[in-house]
Protein backbone atom coordinates (compact mmCIF):
# COMPACT_ATOMS: atom_id res chain seq x y z
CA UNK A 1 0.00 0.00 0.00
CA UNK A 2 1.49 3.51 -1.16
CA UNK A 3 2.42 5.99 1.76
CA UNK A 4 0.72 8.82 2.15
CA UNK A 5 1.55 11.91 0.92
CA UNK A 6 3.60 13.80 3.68
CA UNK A 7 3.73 17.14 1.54
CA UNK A 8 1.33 18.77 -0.53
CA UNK A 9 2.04 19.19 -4.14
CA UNK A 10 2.66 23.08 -3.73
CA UNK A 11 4.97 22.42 -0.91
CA UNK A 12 6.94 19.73 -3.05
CA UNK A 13 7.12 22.31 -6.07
CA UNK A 14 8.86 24.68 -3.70
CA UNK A 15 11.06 22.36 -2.25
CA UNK A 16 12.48 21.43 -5.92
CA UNK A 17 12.67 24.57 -7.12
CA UNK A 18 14.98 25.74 -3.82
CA UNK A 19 16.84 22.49 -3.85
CA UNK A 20 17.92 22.21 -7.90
CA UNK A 21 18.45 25.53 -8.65
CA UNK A 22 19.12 27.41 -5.51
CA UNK A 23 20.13 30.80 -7.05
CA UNK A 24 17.19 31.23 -9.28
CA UNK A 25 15.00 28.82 -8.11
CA UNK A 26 13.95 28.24 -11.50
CA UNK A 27 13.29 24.90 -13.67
CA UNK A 28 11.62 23.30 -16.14
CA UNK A 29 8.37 21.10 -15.14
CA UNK A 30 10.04 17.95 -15.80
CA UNK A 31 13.17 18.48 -14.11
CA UNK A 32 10.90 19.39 -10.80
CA UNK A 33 8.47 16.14 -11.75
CA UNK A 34 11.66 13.86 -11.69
CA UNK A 35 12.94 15.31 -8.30
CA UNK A 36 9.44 15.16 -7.17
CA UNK A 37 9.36 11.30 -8.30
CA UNK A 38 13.09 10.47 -7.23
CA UNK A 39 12.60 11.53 -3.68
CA UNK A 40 8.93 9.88 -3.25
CA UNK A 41 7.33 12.98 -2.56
CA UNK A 42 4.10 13.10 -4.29
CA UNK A 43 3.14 8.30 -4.66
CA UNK A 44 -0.57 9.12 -4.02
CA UNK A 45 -2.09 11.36 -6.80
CA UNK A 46 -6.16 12.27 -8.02
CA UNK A 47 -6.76 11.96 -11.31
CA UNK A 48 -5.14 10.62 -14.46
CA UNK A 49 -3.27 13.77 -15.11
CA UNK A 50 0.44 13.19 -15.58
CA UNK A 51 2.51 14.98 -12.29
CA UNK A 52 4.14 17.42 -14.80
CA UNK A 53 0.83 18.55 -16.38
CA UNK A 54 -0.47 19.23 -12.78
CA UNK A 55 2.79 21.08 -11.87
CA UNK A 56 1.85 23.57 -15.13
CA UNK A 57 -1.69 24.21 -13.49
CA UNK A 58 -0.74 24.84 -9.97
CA UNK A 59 1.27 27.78 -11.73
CA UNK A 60 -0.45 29.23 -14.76
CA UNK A 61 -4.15 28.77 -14.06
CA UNK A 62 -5.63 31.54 -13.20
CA UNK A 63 -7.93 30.79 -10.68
CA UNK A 64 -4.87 28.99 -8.75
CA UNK A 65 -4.70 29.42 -5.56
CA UNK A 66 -0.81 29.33 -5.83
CA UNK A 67 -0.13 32.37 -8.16
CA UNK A 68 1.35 33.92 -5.12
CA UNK A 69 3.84 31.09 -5.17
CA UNK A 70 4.96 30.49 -8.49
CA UNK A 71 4.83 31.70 -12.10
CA UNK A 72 5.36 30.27 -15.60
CA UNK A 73 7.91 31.79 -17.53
CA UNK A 74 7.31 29.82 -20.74
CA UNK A 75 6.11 26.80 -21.93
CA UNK A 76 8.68 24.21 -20.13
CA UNK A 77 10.09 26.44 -17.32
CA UNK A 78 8.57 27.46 -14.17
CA UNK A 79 9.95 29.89 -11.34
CA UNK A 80 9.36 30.58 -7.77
CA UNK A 81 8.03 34.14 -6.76
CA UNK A 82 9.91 36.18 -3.92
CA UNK A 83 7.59 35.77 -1.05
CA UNK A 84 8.51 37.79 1.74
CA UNK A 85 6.52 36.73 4.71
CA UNK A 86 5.78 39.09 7.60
C-alpha cells in the first residue's frame, strides 16, 4: 500500500525549485516532476493527469490558488516568486 503523501504538491514544487536551482529557483516542469518522483514525494495522486501537467496548473491557471507562489515563464520552465513573509 502507497504511503501517504507527507507534503502537498505546492509544498513539493517549492522544495524542488529551492533544492535544484538554488540561485534562481527556476526549472523546467520535468526536471521538478523527476525530483518530485526520485525523492517519493508526491506516490498518491487524483486523477489521471500526468505529475508534470499538474505542476503547469498549480502555476499558470488563473484561478490557482498558488499564483502567489509560483509563475510560468514559458512553456517548459517554471519559477518561484519572492515571497517575503511578515
Amino acid at each position: 500500500m502507497p504511503r501517504k503523501n507527507l507534503l502537498s504538491l505546492h509544498e513539493s514544487i517549492v522544495i524542488a525549485l529551492i533544492n535544484i536551482n538554488p540561485k534562481t529557483r527556476t526549472e523546467t516542469f520535468q526536471e521538478v516532476e523527476d525530483f518530485i518522483i526520485e525523492r517519493n514525494f508526491s506516490p498518491i495522486r487524483d486523477g489521471n493527469i500526468p505529475l508534470s501537467e499538474q505542476i503547469m496548473l498549480r502555476s499558470k491557471k488563473s484561478s490557482s490558488r498558488y499564483l502567489y507562489l509560483f509563475e510560468q515563464l514559458n512553456e517548459t520552465t517554471i519559477r518561484l516568486r519572492n515571497v517575503h513573509c511578515k
